[in-house]
PDB file of N, CA and C in Angstrom:
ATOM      1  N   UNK A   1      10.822   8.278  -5.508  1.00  0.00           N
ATOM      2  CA  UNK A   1      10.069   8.623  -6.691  1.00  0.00           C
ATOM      3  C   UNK A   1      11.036   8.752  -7.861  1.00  0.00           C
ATOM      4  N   UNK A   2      10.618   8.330  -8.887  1.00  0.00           N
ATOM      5  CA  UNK A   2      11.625   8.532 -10.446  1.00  0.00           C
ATOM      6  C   UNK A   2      10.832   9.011 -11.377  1.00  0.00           C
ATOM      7  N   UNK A   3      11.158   9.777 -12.450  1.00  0.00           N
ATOM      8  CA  UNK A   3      10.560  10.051 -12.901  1.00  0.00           C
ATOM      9  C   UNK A   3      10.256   9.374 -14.308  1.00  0.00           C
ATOM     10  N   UNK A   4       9.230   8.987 -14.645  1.00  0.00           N
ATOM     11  CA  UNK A   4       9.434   8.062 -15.708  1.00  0.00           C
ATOM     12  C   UNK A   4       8.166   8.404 -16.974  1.00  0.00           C
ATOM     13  N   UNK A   5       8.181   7.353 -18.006  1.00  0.00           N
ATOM     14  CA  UNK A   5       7.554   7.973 -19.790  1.00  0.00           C
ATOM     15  C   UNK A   5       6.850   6.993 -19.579  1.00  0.00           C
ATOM     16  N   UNK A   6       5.700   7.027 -19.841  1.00  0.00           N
ATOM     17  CA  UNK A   6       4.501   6.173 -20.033  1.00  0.00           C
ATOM     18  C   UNK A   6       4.191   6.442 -21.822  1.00  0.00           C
ATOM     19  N   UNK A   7       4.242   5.009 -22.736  1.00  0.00           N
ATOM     20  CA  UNK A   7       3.963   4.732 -23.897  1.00  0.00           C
ATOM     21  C   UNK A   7       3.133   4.498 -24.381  1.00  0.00           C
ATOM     22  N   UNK A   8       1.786   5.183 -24.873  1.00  0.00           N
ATOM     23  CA  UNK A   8       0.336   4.236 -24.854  1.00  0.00           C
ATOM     24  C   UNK A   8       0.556   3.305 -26.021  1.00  0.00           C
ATOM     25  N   UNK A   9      -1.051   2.969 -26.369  1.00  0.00           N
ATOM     26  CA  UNK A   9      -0.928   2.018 -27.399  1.00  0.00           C
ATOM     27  C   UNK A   9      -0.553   2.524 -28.674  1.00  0.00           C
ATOM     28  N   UNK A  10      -0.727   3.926 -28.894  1.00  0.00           N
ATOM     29  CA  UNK A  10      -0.950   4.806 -30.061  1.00  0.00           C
ATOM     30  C   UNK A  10       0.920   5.332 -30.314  1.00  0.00           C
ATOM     31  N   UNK A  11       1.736   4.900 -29.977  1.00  0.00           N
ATOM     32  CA  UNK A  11       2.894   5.153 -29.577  1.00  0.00           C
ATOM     33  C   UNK A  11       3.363   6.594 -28.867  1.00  0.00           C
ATOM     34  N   UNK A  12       2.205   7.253 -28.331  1.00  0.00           N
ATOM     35  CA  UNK A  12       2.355   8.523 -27.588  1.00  0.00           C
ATOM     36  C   UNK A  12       2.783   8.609 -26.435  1.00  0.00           C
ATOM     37  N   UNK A  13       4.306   9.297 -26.578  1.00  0.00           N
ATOM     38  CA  UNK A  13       4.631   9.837 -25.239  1.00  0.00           C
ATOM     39  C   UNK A  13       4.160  10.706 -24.197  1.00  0.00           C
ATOM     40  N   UNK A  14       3.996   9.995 -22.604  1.00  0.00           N
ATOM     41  CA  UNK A  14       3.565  10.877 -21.446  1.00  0.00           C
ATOM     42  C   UNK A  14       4.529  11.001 -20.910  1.00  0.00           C
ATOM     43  N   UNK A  15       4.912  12.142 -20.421  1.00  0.00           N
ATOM     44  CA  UNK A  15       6.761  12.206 -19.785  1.00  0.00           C
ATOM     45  C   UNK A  15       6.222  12.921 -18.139  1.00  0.00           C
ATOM     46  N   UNK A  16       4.752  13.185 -18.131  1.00  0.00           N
ATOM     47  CA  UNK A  16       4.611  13.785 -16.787  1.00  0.00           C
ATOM     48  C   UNK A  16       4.123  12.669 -15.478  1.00  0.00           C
ATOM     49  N   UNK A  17       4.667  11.873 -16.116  1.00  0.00           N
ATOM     50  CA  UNK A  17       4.626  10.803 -14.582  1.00  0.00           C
ATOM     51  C   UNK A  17       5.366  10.559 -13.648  1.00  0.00           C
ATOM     52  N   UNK A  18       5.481   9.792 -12.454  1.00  0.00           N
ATOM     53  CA  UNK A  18       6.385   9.497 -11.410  1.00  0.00           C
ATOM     54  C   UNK A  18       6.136   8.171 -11.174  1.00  0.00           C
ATOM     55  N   UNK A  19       7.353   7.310 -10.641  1.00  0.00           N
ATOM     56  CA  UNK A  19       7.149   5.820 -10.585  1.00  0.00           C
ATOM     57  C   UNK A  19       7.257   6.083  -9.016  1.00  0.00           C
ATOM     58  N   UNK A  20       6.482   4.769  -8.044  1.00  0.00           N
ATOM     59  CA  UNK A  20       7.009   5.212  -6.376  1.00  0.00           C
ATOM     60  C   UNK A  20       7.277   3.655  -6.442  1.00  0.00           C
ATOM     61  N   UNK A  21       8.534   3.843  -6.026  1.00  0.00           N
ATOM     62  CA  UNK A  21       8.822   2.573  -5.183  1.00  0.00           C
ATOM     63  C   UNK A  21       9.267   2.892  -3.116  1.00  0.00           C
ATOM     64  N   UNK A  22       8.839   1.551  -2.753  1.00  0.00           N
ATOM     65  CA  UNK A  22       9.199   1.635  -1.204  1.00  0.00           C
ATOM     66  C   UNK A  22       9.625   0.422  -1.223  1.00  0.00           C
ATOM     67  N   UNK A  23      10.846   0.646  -0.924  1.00  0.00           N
ATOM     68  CA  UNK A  23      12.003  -0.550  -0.732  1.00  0.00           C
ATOM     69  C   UNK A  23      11.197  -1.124   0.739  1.00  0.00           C
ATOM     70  N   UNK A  24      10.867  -0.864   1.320  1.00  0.00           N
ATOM     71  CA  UNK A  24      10.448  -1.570   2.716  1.00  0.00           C
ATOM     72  C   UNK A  24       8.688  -0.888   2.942  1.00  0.00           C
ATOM     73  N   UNK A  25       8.261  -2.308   3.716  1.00  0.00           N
ATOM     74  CA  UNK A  25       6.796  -2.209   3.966  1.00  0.00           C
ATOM     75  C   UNK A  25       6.422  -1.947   5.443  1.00  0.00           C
ATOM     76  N   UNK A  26       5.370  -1.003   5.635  1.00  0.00           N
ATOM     77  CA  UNK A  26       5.314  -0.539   7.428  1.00  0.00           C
ATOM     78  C   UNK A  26       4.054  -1.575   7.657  1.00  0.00           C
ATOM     79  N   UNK A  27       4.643  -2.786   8.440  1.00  0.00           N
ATOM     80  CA  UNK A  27       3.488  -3.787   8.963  1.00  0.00           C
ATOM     81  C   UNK A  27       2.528  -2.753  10.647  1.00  0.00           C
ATOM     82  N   UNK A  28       1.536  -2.054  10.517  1.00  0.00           N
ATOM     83  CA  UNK A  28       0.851  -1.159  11.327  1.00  0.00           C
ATOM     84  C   UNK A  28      -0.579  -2.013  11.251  1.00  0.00           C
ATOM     85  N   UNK A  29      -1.137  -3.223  10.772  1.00  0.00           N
ATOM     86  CA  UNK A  29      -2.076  -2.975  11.056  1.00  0.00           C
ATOM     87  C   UNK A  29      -2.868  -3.995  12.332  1.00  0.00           C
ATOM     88  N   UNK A  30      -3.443  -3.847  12.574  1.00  0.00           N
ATOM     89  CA  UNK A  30      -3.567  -4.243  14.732  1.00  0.00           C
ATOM     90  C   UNK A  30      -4.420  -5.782  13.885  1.00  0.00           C
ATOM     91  N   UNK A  31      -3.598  -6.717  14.931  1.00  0.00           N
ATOM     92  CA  UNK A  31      -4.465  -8.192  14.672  1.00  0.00           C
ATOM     93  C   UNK A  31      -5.316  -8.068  15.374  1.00  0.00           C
ATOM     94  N   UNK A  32      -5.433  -7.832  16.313  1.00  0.00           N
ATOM     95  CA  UNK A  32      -6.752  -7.819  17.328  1.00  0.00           C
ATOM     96  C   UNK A  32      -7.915  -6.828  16.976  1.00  0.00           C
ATOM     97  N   UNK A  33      -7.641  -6.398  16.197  1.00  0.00           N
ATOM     98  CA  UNK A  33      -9.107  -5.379  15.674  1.00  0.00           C
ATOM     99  C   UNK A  33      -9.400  -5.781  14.013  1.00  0.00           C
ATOM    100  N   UNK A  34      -8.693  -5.649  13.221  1.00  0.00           N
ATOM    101  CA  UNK A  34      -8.401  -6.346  11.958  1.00  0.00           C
ATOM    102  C   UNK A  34      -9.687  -7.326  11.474  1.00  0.00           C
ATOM    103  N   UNK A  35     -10.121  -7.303  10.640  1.00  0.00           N
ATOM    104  CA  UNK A  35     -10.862  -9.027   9.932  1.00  0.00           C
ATOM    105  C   UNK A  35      -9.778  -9.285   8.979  1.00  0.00           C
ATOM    106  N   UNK A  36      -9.227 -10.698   9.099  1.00  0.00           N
ATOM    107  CA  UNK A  36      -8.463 -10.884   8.199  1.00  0.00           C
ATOM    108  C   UNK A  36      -8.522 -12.452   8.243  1.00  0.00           C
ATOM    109  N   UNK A  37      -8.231 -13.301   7.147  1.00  0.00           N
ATOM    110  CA  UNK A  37      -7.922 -14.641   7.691  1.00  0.00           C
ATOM    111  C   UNK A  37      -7.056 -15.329   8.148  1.00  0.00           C
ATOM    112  N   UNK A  38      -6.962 -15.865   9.181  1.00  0.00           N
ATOM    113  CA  UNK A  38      -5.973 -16.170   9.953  1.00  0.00           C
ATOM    114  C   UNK A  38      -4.624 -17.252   9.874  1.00  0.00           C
ATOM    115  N   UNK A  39      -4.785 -17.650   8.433  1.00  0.00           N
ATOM    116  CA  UNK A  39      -3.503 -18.430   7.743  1.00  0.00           C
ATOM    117  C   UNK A  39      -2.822 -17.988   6.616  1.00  0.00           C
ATOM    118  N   UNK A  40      -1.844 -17.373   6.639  1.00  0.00           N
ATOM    119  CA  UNK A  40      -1.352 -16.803   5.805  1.00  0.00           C
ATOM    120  C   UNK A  40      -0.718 -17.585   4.811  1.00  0.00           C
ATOM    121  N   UNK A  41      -0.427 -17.115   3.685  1.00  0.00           N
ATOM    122  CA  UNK A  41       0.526 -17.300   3.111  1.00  0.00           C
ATOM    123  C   UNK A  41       2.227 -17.574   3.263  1.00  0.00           C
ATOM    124  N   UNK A  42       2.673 -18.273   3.065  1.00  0.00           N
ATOM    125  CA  UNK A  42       3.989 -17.961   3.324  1.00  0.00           C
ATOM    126  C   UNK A  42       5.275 -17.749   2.159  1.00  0.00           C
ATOM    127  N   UNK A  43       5.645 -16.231   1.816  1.00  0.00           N
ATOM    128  CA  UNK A  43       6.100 -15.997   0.462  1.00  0.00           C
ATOM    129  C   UNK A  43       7.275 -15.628   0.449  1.00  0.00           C
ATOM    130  N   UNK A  44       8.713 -15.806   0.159  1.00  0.00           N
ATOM    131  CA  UNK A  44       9.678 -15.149   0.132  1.00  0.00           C
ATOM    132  C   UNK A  44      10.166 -14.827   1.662  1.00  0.00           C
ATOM    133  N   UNK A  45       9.915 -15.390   2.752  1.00  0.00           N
ATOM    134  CA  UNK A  45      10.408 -15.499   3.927  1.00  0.00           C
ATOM    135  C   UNK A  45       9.242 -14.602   4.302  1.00  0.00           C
ATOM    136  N   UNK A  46       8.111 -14.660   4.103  1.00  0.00           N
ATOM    137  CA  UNK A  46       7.133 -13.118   4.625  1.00  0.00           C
ATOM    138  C   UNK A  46       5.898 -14.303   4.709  1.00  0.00           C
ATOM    139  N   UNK A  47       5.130 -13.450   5.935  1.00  0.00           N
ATOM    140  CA  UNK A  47       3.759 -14.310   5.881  1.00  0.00           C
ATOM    141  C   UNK A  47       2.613 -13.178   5.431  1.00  0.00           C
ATOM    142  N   UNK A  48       1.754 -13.682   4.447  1.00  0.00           N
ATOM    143  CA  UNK A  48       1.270 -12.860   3.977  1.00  0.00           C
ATOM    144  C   UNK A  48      -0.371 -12.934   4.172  1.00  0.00           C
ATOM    145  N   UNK A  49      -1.207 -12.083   5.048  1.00  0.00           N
ATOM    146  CA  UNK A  49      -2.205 -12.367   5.174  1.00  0.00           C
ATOM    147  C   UNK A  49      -2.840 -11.718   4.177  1.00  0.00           C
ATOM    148  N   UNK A  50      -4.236 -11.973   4.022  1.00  0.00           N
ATOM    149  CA  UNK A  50      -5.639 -11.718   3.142  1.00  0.00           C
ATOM    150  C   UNK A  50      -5.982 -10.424   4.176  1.00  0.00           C
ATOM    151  N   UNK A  51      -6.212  -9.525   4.007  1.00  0.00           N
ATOM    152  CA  UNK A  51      -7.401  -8.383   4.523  1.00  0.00           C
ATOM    153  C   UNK A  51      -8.559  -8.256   4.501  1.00  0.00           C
ATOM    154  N   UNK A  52     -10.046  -8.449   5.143  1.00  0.00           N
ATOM    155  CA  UNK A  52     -11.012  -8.021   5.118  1.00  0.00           C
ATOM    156  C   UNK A  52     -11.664  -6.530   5.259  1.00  0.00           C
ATOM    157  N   UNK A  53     -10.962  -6.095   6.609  1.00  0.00           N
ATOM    158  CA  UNK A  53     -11.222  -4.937   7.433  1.00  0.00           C
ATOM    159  C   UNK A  53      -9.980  -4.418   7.881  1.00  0.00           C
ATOM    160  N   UNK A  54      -9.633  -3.492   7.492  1.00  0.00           N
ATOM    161  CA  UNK A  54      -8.351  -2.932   8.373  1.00  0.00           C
ATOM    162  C   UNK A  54      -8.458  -2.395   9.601  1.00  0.00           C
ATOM    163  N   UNK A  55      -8.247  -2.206  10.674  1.00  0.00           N
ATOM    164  CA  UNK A  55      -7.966  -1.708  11.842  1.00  0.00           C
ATOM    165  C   UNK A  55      -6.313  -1.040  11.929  1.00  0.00           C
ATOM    166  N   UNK A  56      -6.181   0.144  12.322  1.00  0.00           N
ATOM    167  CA  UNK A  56      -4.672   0.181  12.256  1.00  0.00           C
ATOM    168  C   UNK A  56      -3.692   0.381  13.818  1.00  0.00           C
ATOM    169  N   UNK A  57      -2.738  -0.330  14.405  1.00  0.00           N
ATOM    170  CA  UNK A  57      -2.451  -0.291  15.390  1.00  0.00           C
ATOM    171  C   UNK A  57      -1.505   1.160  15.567  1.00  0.00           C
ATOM    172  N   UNK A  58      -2.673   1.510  16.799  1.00  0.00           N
ATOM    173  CA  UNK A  58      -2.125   3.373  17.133  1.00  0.00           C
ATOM    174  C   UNK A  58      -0.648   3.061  17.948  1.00  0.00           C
ATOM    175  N   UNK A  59      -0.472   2.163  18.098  1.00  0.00           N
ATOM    176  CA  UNK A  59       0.736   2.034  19.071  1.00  0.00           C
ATOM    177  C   UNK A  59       2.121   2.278  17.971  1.00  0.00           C
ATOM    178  N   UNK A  60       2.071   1.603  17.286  1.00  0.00           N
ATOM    179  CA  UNK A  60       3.159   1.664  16.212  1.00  0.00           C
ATOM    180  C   UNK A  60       2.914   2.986  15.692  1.00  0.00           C
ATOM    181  N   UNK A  61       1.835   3.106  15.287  1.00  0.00           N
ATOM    182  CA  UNK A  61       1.763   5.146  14.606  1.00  0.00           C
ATOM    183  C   UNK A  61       2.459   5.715  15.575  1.00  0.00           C
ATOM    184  N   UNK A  62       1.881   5.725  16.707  1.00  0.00           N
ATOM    185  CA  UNK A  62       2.444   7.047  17.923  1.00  0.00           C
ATOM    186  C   UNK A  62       3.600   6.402  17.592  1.00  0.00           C
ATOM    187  N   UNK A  63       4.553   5.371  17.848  1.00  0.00           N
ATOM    188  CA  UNK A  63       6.286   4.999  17.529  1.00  0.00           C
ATOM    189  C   UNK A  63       6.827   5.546  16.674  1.00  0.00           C
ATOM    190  N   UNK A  64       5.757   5.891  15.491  1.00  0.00           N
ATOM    191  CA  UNK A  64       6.989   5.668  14.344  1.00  0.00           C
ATOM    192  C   UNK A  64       6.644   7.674  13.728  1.00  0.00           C
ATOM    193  N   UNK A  65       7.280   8.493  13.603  1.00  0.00           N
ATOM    194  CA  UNK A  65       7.022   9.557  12.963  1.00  0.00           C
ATOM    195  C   UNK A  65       6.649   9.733  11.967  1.00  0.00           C
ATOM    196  N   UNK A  66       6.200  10.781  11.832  1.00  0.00           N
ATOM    197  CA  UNK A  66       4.820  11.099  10.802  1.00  0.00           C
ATOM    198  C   UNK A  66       5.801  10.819   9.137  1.00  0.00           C
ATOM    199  N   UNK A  67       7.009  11.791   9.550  1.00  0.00           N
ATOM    200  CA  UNK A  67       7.175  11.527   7.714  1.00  0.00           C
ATOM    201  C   UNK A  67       7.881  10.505   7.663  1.00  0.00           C
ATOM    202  N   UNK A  68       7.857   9.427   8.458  1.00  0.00           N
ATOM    203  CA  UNK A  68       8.297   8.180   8.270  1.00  0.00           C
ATOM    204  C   UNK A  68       7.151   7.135   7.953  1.00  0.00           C
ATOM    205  N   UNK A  69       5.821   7.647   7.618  1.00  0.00           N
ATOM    206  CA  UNK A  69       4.141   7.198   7.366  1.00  0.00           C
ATOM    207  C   UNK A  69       3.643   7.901   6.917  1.00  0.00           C
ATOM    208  N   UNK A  70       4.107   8.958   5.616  1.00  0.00           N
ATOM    209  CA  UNK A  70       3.133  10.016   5.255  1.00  0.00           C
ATOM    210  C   UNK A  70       2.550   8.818   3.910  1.00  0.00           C
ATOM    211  N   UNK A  71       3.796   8.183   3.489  1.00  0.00           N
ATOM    212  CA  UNK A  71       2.888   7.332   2.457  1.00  0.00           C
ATOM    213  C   UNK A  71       4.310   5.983   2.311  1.00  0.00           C
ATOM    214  N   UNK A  72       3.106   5.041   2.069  1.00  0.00           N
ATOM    215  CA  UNK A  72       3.937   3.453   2.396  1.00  0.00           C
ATOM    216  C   UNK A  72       3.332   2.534   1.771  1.00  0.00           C
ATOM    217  N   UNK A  73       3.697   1.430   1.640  1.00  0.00           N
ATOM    218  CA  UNK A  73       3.222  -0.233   1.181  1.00  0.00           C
ATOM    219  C   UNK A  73       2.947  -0.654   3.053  1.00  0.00           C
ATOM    220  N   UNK A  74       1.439  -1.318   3.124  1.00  0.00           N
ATOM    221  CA  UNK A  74       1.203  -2.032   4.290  1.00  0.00           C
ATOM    222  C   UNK A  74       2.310  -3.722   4.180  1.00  0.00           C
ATOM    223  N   UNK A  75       2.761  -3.889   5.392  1.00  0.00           N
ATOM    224  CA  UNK A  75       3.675  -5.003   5.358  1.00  0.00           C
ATOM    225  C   UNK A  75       2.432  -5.962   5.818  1.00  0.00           C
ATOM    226  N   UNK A  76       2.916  -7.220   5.595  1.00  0.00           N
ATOM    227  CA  UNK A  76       2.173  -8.628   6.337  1.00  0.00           C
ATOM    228  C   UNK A  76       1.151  -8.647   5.005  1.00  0.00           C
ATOM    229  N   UNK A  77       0.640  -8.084   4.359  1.00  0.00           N
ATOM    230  CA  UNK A  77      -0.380  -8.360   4.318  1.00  0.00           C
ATOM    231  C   UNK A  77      -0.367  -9.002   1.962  1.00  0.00           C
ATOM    232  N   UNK A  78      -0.603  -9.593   1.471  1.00  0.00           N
ATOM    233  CA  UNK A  78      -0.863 -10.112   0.143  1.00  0.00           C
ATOM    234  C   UNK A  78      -1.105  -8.717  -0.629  1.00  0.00           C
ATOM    235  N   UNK A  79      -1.971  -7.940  -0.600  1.00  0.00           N
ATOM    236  CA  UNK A  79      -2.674  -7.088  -1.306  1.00  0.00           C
ATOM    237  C   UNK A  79      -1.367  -5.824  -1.510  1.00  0.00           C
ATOM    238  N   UNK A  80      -0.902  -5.143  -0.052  1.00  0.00           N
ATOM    239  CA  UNK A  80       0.480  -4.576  -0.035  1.00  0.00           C
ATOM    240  C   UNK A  80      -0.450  -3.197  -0.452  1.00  0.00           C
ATOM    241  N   UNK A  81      -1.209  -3.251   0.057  1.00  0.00           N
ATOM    242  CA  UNK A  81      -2.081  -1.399  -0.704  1.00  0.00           C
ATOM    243  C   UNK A  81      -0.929  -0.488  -0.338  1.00  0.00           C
ATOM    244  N   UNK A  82      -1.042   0.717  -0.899  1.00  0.00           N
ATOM    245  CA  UNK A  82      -0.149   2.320  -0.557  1.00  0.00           C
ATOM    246  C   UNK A  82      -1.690   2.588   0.172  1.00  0.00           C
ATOM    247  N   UNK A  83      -0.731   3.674   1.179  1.00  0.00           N
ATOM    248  CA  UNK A  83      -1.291   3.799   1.928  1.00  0.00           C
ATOM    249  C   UNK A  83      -1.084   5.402   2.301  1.00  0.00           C
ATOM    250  N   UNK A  84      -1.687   6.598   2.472  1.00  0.00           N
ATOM    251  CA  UNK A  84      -0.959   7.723   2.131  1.00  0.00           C
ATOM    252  C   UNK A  84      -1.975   8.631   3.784  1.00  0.00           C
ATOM    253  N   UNK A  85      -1.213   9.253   4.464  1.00  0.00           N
ATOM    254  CA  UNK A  85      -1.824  10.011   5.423  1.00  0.00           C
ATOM    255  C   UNK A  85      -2.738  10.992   5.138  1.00  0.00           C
ATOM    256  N   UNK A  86      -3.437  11.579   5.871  1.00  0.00           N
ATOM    257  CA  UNK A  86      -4.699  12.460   5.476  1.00  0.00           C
ATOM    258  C   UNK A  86      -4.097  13.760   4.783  1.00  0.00           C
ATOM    259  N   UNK A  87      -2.906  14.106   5.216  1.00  0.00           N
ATOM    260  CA  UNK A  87      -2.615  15.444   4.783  1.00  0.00           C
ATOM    261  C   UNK A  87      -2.163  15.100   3.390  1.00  0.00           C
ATOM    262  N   UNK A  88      -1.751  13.926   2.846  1.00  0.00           N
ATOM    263  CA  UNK A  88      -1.258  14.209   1.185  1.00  0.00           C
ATOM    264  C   UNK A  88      -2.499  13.914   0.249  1.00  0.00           C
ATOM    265  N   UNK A  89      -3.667  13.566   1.049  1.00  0.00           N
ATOM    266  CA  UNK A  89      -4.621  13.047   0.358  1.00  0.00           C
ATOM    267  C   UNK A  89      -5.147  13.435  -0.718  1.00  0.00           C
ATOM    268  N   UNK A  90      -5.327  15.200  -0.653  1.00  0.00           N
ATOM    269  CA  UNK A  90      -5.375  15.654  -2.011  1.00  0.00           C
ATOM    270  C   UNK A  90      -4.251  16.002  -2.940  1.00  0.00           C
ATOM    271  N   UNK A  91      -3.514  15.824  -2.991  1.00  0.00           N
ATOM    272  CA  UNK A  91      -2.719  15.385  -3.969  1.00  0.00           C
ATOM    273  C   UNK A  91      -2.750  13.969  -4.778  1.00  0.00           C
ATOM    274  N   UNK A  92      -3.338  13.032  -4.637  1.00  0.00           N
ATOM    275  CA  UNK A  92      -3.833  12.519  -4.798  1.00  0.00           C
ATOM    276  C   UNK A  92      -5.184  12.139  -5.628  1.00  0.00           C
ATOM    277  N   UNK A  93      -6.349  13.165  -5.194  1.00  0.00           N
ATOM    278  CA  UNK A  93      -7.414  13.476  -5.268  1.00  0.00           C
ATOM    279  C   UNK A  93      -7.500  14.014  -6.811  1.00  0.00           C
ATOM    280  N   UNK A  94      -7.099  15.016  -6.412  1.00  0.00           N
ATOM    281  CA  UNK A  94      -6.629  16.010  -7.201  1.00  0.00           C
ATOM    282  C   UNK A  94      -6.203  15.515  -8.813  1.00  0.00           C
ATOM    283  N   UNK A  95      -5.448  14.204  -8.665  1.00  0.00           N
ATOM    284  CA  UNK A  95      -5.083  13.895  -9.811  1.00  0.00           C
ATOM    285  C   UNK A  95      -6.205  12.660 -10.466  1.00  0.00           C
ATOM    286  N   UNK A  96      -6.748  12.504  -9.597  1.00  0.00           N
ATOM    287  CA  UNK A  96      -7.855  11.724 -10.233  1.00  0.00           C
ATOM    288  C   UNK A  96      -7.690  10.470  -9.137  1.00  0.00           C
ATOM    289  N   UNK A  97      -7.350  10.134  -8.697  1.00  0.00           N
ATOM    290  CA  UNK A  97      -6.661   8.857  -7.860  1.00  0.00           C
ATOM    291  C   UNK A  97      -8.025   8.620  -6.979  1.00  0.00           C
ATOM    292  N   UNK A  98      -8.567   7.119  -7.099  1.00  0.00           N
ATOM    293  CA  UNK A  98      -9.726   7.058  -6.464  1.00  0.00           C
ATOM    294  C   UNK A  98      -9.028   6.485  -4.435  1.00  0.00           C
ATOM    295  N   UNK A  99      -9.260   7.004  -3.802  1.00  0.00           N
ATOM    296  CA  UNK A  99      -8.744   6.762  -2.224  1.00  0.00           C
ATOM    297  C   UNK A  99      -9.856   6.149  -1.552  1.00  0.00           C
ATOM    298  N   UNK A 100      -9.931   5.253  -0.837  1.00  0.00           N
ATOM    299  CA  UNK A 100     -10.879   4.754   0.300  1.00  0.00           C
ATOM    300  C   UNK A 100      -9.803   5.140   2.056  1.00  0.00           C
ATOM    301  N   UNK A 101     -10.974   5.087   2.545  1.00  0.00           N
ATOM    302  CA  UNK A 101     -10.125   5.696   4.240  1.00  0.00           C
ATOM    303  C   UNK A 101     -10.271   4.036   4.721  1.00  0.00           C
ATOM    304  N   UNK A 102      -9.789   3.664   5.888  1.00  0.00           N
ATOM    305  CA  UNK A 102      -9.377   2.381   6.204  1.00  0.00           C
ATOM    306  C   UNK A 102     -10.388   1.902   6.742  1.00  0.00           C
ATOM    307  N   UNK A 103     -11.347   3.138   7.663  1.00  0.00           N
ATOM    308  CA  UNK A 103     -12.702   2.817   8.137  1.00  0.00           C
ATOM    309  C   UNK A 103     -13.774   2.125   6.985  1.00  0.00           C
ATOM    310  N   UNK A 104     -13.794   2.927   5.711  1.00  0.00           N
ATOM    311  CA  UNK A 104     -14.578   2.324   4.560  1.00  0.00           C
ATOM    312  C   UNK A 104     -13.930   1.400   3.570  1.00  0.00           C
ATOM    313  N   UNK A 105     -12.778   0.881   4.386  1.00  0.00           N
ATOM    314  CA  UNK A 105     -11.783  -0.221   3.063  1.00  0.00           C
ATOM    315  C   UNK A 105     -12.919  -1.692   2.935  1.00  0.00           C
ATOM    316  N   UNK A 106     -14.107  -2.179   4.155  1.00  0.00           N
ATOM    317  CA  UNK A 106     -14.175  -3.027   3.599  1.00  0.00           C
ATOM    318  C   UNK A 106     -15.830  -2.767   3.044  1.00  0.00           C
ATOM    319  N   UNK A 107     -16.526  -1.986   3.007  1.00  0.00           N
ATOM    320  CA  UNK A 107     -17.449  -1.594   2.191  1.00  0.00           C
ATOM    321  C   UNK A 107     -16.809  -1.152   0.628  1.00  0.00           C
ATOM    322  N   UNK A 108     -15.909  -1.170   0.314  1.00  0.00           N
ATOM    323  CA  UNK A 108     -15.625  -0.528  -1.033  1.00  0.00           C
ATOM    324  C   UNK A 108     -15.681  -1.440  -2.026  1.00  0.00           C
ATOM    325  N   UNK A 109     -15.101  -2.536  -1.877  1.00  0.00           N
ATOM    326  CA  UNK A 109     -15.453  -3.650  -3.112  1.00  0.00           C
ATOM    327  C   UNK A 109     -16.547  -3.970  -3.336  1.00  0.00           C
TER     328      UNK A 109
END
């Protein structure tokens, strides 16, 4: 996180923001449960699929520790959503930030 000044059009300074970058993306989400289309892209040495439906593979969660997934960029996939665990959710919320859960990601559009 950095902390950074947002400039509107009006030349008014916002100094209470944070920029997030994630140098690396956690590819978690299960092909076999997933709707997605099945030819990806191929971008920068990465294959990049389209998402319909997320499914997320519990095998890699149980692997990988929690604050190593409290919040991330999804790998594999074009779109690259953040992705933030249930417990930071209101923080989030809170700030206005509209969230969908992965069960309702493909009813939301």
């Amino acid at each position: 996180m950095h902390p950074s000044v947002y400039i509107d059009e009006k030349d008014h300074w916002h100094e209470d923001f944070w920029y997030l970058i994630f140098p690396r993306r956690f590819d978690c989400w299960d092909r076999k449960k997933s709707d997605y289309n099945p030819d990806p892209i191929r971008l920068g040495g990465f294959n990049l699929h389209s998402i319909y439906a997320y499914s997320l593979d519990e095998e890699k969660l149980n692997n990988t520790p929690l604050n190593q997934r409290l919040l991330f960029k999804m790998g594999e996939t074009q779109e690259a959503y953040t992705l933030c665990h249930k417990s930071l959710a209101h923080i989030f919320r809170d700030s206005g930030t509209r969230l969908i859960t992965i069960a309702g990601f493909e009813n939301a559009w």
